[in-house]
PDB file of N, CA and C in Angstrom:
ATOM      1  N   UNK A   1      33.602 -52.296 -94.345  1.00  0.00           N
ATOM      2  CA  UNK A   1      33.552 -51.649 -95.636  1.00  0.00           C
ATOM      3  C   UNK A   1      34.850 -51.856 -96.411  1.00  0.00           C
ATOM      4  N   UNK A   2      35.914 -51.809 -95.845  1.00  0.00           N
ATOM      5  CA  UNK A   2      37.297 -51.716 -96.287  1.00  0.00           C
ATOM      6  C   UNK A   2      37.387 -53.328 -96.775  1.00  0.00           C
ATOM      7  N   UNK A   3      36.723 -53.869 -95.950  1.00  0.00           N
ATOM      8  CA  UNK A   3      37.280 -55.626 -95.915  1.00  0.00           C
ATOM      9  C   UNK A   3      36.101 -56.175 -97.541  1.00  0.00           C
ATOM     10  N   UNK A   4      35.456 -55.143 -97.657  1.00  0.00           N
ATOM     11  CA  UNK A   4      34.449 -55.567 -98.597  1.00  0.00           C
ATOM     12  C   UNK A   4      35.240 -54.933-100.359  1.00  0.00           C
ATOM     13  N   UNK A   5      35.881 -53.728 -99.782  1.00  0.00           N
ATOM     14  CA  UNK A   5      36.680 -53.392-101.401  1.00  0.00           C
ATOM     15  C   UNK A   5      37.875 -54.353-101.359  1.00  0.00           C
ATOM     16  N   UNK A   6      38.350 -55.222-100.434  1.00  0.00           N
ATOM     17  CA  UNK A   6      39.450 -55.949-100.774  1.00  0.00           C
ATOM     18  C   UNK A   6      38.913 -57.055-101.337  1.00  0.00           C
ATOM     19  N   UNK A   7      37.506 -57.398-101.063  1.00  0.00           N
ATOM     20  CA  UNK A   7      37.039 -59.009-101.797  1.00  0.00           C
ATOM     21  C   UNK A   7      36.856 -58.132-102.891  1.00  0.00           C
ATOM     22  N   UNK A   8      35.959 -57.283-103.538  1.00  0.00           N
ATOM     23  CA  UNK A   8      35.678 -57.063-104.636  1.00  0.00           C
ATOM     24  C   UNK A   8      37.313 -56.912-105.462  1.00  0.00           C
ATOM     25  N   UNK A   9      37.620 -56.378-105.049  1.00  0.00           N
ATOM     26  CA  UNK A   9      39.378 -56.243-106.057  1.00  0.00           C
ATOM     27  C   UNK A   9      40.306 -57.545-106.213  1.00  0.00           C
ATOM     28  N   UNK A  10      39.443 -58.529-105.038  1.00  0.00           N
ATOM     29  CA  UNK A  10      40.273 -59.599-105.042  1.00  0.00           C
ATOM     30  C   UNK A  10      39.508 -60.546-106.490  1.00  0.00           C
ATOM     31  N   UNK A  11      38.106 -60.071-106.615  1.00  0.00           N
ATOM     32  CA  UNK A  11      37.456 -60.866-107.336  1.00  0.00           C
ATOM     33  C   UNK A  11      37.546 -60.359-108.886  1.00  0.00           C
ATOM     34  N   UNK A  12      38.020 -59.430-109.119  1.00  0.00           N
ATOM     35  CA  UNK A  12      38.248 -58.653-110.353  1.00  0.00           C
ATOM     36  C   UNK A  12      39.587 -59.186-110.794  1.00  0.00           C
ATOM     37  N   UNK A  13      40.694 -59.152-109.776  1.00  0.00           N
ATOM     38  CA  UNK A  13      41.743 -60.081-110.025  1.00  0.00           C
ATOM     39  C   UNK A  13      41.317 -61.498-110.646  1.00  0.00           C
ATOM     40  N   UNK A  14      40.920 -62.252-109.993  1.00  0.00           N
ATOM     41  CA  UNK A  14      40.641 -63.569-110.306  1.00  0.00           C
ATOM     42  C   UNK A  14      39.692 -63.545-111.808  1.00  0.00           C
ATOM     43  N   UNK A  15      38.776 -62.747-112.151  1.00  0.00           N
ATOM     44  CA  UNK A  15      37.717 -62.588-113.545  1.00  0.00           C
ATOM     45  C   UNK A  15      39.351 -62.216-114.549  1.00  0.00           C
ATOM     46  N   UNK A  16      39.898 -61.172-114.130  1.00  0.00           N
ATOM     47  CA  UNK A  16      41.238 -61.196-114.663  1.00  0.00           C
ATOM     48  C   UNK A  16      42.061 -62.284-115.297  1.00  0.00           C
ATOM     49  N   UNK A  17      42.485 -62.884-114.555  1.00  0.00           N
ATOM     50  CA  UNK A  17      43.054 -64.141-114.548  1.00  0.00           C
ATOM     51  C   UNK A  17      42.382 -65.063-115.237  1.00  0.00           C
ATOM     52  N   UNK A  18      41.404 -65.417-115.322  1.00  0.00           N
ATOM     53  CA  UNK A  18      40.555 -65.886-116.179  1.00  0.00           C
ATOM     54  C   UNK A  18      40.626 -65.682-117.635  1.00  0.00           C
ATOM     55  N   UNK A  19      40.101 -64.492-117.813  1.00  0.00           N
ATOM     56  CA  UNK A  19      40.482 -63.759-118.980  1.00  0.00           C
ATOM     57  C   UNK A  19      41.427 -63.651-119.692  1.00  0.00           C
ATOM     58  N   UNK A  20      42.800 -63.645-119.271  1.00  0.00           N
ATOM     59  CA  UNK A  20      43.955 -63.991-119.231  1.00  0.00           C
ATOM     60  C   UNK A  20      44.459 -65.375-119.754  1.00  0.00           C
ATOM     61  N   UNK A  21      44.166 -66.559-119.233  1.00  0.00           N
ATOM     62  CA  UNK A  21      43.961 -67.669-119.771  1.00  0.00           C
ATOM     63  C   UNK A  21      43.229 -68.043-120.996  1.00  0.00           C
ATOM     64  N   UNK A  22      41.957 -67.852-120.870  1.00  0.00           N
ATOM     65  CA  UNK A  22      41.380 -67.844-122.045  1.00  0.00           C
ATOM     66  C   UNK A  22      41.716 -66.951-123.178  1.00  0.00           C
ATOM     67  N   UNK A  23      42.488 -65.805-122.556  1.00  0.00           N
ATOM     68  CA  UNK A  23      42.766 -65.134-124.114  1.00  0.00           C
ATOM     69  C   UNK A  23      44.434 -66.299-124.562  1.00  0.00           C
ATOM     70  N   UNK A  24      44.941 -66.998-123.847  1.00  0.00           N
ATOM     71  CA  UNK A  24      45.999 -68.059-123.987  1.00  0.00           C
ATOM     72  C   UNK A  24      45.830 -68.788-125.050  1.00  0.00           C
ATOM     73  N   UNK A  25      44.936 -69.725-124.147  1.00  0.00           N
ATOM     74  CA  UNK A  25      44.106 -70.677-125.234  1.00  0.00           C
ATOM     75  C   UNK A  25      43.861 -70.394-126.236  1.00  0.00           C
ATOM     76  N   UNK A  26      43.224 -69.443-126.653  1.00  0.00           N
ATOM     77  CA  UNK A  26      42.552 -69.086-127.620  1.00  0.00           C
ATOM     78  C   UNK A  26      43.298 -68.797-128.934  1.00  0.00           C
ATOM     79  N   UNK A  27      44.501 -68.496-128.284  1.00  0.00           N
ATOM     80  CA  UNK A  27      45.686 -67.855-129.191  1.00  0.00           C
ATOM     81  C   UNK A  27      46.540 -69.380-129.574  1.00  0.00           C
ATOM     82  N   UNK A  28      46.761 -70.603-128.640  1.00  0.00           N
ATOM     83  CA  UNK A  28      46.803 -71.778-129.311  1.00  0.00           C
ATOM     84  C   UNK A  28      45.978 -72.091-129.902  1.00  0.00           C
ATOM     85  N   UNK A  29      44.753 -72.307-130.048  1.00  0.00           N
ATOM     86  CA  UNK A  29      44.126 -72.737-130.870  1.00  0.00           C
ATOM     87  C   UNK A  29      43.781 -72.262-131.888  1.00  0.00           C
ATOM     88  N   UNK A  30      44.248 -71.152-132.643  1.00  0.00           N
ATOM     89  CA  UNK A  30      44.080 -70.093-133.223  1.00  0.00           C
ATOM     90  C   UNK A  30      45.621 -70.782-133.886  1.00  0.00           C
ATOM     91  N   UNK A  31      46.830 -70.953-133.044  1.00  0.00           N
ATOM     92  CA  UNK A  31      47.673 -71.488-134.361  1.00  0.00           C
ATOM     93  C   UNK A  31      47.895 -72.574-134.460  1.00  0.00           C
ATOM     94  N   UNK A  32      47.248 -73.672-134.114  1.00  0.00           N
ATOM     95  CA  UNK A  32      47.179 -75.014-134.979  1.00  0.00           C
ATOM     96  C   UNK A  32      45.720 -75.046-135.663  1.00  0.00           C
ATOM     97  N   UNK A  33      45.358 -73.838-135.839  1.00  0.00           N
ATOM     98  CA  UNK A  33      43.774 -74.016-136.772  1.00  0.00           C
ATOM     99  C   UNK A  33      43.221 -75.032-136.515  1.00  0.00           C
ATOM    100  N   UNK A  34      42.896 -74.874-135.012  1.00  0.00           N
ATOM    101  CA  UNK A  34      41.321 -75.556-134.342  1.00  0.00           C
ATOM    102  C   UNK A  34      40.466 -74.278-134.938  1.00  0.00           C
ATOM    103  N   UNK A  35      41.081 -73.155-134.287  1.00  0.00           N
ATOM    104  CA  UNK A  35      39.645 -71.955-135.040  1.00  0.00           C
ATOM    105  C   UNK A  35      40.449 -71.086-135.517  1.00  0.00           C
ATOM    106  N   UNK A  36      38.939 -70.826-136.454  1.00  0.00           N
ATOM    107  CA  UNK A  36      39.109 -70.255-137.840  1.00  0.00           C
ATOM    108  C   UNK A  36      39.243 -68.442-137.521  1.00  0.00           C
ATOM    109  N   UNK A  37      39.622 -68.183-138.397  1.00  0.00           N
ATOM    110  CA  UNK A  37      39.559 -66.799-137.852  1.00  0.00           C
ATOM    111  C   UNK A  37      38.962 -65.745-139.080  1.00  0.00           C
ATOM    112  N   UNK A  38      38.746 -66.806-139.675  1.00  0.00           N
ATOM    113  CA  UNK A  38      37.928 -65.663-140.812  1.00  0.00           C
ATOM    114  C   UNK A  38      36.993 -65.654-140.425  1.00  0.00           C
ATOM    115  N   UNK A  39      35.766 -66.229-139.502  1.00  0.00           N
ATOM    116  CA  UNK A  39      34.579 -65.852-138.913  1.00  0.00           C
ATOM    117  C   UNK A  39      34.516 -64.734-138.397  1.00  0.00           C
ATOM    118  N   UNK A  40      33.857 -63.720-138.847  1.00  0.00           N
ATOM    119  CA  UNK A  40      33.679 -62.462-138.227  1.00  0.00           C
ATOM    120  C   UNK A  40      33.346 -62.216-136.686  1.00  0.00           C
ATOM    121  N   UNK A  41      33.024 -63.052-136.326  1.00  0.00           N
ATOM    122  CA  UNK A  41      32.635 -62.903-134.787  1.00  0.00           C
ATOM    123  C   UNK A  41      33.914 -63.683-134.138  1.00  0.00           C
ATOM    124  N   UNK A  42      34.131 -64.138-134.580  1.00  0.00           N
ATOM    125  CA  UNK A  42      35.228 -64.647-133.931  1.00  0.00           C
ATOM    126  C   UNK A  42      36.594 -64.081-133.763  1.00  0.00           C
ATOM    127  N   UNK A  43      36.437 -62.900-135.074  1.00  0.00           N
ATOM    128  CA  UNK A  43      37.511 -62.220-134.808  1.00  0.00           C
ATOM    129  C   UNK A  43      37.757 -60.663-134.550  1.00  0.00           C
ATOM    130  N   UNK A  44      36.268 -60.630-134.283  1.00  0.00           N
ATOM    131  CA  UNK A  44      35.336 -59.794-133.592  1.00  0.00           C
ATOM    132  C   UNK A  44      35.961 -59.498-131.750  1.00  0.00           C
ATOM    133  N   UNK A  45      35.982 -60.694-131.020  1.00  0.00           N
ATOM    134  CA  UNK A  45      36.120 -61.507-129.937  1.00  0.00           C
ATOM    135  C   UNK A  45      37.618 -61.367-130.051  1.00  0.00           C
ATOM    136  N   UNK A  46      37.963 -61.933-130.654  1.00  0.00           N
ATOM    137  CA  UNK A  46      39.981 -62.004-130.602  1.00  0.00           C
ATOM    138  C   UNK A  46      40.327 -60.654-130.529  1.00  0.00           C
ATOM    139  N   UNK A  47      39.521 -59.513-131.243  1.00  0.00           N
ATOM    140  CA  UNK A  47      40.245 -58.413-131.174  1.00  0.00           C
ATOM    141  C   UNK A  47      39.876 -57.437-130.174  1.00  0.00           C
ATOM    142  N   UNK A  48      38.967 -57.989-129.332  1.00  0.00           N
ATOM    143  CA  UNK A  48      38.613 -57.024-128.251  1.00  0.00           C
ATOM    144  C   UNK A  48      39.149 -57.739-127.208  1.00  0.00           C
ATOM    145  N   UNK A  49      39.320 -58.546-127.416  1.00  0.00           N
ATOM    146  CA  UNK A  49      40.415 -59.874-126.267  1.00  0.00           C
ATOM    147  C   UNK A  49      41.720 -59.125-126.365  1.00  0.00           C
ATOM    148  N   UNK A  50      42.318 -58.693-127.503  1.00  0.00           N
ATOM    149  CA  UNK A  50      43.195 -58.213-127.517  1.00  0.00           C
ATOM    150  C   UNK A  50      43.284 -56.494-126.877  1.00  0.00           C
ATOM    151  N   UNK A  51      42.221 -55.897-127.663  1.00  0.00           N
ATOM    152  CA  UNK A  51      42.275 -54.399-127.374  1.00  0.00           C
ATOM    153  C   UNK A  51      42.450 -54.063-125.429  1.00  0.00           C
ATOM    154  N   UNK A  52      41.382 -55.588-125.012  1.00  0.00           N
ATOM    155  CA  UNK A  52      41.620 -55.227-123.342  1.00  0.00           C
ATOM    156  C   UNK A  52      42.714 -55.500-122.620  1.00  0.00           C
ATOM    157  N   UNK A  53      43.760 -56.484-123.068  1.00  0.00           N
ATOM    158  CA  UNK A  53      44.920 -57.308-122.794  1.00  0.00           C
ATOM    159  C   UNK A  53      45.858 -56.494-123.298  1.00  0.00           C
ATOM    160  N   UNK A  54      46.153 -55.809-123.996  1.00  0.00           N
ATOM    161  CA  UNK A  54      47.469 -55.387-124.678  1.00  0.00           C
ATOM    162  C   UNK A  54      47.743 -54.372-123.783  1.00  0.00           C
ATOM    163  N   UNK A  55      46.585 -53.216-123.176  1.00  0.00           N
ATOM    164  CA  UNK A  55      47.104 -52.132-122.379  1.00  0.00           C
ATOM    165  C   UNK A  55      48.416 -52.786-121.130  1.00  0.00           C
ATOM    166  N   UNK A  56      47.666 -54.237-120.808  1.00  0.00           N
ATOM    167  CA  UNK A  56      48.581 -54.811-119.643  1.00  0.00           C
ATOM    168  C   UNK A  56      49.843 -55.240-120.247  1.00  0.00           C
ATOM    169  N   UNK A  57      49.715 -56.158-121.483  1.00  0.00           N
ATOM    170  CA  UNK A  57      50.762 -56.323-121.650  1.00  0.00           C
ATOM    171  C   UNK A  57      51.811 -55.768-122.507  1.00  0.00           C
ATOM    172  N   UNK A  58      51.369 -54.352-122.706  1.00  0.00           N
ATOM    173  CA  UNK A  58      52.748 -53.589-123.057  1.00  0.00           C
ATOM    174  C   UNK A  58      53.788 -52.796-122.391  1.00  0.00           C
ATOM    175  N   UNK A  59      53.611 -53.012-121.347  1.00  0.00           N
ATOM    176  CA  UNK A  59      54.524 -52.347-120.244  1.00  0.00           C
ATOM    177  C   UNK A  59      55.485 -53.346-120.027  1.00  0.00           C
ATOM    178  N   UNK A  60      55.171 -54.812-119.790  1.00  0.00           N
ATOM    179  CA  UNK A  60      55.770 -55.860-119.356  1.00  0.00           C
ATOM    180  C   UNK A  60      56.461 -56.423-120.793  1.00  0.00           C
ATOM    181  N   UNK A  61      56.292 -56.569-122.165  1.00  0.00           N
ATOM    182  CA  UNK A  61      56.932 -56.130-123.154  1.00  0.00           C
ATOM    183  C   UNK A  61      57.621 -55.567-123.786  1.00  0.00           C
ATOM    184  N   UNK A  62      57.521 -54.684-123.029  1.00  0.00           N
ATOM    185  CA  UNK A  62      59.096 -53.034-123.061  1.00  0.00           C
ATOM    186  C   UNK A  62      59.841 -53.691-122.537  1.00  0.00           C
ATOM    187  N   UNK A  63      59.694 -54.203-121.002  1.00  0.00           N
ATOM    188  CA  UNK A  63      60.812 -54.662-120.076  1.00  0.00           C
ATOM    189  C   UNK A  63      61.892 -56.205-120.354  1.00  0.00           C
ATOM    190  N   UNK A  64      60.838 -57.078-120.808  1.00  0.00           N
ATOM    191  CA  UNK A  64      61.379 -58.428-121.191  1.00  0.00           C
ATOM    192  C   UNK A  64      62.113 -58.731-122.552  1.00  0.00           C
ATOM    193  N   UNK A  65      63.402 -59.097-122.713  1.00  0.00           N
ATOM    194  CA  UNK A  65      63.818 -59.138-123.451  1.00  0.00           C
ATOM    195  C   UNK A  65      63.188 -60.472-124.860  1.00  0.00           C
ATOM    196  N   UNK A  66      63.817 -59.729-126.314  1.00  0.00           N
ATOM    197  CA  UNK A  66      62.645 -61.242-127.058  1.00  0.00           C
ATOM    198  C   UNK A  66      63.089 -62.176-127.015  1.00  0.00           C
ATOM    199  N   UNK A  67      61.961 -63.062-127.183  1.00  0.00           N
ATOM    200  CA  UNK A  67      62.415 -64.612-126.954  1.00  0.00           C
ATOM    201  C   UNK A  67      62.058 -64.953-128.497  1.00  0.00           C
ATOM    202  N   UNK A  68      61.842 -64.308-129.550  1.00  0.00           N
ATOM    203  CA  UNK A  68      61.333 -64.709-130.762  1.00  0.00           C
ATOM    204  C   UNK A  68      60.522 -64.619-131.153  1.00  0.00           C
ATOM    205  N   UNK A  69      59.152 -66.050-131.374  1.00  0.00           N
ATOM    206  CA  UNK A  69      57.609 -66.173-131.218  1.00  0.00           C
ATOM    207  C   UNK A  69      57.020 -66.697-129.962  1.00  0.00           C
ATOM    208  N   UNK A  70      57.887 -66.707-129.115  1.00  0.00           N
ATOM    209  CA  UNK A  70      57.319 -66.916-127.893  1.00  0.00           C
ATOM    210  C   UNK A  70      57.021 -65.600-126.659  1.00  0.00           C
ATOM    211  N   UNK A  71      55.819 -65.062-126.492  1.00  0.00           N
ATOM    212  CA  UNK A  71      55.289 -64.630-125.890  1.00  0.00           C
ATOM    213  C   UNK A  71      54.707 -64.861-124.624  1.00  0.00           C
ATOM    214  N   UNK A  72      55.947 -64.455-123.451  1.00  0.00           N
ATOM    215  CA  UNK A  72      55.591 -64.825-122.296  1.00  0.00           C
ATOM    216  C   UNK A  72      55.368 -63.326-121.024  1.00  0.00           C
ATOM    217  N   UNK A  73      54.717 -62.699-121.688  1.00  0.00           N
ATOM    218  CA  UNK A  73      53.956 -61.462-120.920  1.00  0.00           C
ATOM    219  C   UNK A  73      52.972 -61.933-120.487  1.00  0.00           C
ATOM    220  N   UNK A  74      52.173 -62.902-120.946  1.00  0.00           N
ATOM    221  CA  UNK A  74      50.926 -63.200-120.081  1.00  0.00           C
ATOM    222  C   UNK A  74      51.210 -63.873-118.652  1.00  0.00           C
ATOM    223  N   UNK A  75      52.258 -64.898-118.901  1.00  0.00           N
ATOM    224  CA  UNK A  75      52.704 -65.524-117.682  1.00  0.00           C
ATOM    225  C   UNK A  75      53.606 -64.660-116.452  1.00  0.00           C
ATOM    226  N   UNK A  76      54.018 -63.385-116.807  1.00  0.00           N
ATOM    227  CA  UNK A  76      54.565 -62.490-115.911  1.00  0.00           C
ATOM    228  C   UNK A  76      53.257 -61.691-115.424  1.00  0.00           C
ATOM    229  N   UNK A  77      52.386 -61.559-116.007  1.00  0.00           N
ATOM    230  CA  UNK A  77      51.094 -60.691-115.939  1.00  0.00           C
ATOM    231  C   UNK A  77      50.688 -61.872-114.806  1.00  0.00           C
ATOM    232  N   UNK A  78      50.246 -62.860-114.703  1.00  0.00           N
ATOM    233  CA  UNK A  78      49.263 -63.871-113.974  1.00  0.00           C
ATOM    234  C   UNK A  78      50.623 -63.840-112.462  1.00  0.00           C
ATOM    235  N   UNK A  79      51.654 -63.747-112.709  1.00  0.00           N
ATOM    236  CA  UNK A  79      52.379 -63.902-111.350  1.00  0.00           C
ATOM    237  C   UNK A  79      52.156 -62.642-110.825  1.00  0.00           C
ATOM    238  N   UNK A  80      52.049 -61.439-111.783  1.00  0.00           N
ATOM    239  CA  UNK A  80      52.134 -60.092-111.002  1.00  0.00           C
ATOM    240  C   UNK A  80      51.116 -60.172-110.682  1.00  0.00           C
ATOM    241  N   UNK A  81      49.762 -60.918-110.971  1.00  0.00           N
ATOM    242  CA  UNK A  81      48.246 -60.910-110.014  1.00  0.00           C
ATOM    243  C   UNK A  81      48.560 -61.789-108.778  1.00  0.00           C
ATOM    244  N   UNK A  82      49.047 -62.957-109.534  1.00  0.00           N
ATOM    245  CA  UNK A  82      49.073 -63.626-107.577  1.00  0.00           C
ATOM    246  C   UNK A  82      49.529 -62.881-106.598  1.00  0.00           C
ATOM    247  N   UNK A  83      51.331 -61.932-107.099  1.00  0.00           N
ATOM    248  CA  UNK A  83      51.617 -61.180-105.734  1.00  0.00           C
ATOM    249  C   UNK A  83      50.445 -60.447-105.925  1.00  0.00           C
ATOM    250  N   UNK A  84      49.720 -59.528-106.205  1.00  0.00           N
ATOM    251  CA  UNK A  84      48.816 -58.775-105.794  1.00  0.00           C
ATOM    252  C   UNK A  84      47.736 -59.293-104.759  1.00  0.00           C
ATOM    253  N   UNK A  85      47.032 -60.483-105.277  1.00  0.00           N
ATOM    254  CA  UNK A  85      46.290 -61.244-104.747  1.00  0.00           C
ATOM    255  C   UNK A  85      46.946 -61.583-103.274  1.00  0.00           C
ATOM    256  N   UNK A  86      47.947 -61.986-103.352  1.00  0.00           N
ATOM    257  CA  UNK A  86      48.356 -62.069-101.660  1.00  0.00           C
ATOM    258  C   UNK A  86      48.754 -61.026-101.031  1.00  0.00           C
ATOM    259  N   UNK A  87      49.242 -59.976-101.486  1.00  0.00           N
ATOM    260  CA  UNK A  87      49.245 -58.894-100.846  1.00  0.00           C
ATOM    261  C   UNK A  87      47.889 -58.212-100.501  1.00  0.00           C
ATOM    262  N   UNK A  88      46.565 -58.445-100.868  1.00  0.00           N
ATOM    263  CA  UNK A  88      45.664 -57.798-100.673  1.00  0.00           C
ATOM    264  C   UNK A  88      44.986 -58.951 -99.730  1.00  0.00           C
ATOM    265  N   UNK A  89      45.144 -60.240 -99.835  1.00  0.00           N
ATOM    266  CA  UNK A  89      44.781 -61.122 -98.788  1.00  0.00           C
ATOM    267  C   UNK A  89      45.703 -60.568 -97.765  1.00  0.00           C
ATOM    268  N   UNK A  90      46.822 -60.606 -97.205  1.00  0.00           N
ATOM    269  CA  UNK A  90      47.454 -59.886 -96.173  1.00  0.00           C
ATOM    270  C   UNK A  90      47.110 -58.815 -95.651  1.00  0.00           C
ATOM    271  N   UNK A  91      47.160 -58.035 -96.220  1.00  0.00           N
ATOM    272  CA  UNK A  91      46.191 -56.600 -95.990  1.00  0.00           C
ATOM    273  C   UNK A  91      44.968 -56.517 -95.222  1.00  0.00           C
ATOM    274  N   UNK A  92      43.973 -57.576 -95.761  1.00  0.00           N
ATOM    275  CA  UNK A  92      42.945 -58.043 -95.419  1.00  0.00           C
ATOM    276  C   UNK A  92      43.017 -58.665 -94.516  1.00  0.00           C
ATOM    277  N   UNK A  93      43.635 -59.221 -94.177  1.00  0.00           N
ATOM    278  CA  UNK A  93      44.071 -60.032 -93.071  1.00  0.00           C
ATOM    279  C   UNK A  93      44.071 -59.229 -91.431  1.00  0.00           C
ATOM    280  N   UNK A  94      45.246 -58.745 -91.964  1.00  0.00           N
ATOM    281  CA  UNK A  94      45.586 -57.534 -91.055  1.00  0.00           C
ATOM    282  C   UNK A  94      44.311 -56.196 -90.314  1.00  0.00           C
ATOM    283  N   UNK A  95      43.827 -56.065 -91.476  1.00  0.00           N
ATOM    284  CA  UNK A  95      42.585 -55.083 -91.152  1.00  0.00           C
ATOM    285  C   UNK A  95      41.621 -56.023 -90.269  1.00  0.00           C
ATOM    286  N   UNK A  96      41.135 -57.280 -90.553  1.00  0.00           N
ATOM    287  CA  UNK A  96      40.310 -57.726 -90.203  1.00  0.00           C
ATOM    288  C   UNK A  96      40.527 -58.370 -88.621  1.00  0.00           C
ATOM    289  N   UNK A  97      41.737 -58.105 -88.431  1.00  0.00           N
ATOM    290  CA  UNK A  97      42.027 -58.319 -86.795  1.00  0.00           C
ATOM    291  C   UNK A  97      42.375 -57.207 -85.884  1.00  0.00           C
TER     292      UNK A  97
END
């Protein structure tokens, strides 16, 4: 049972991470106007991309000093999942022997 909430949390991590990326991308392509953002759905999408992402990355934003227009909370966010991710593989590990 235990070994079964560590895959599910491991797999929420990873949909995470995902999410994470693609909200990346999205935000390059968004400033060399590949996409448009006056499409209502589209910015529909960007802003709930945002509304779910910002809770994470404003903690890690307080802490990091600015770099300008460069925004690198997402990339401290995706390392603070890997340690997680291996710490819960370890864990798992451990339980399962």
């Amino acid at each position: 049972m235990l070994l079964a909430l560590f895959n599910i949390a491991d797999l929420l991590l990873r949909v995470l991470t995902w999410i994470i990326i693609l909200q990346v991308i999205l935000s390059w392509l968004i400033a060399f106007n590949v996409i448009n953002t006056s499409s209502e759905g589209v910015r529909r999408f960007l802003v709930g991309l945002e509304r779910f992402l910002d809770p994470l990355y404003r903690p890690i934003r307080r802490i990091m000093p600015d770099f300008g227009g460069l925004d690198l909370s997402p990339v401290v966010l995706l390392l603070a999942i890997s340690i997680v991710r291996m710490l819960l593989a370890g864990l798992a590990a451990d339980i399962a022997i």
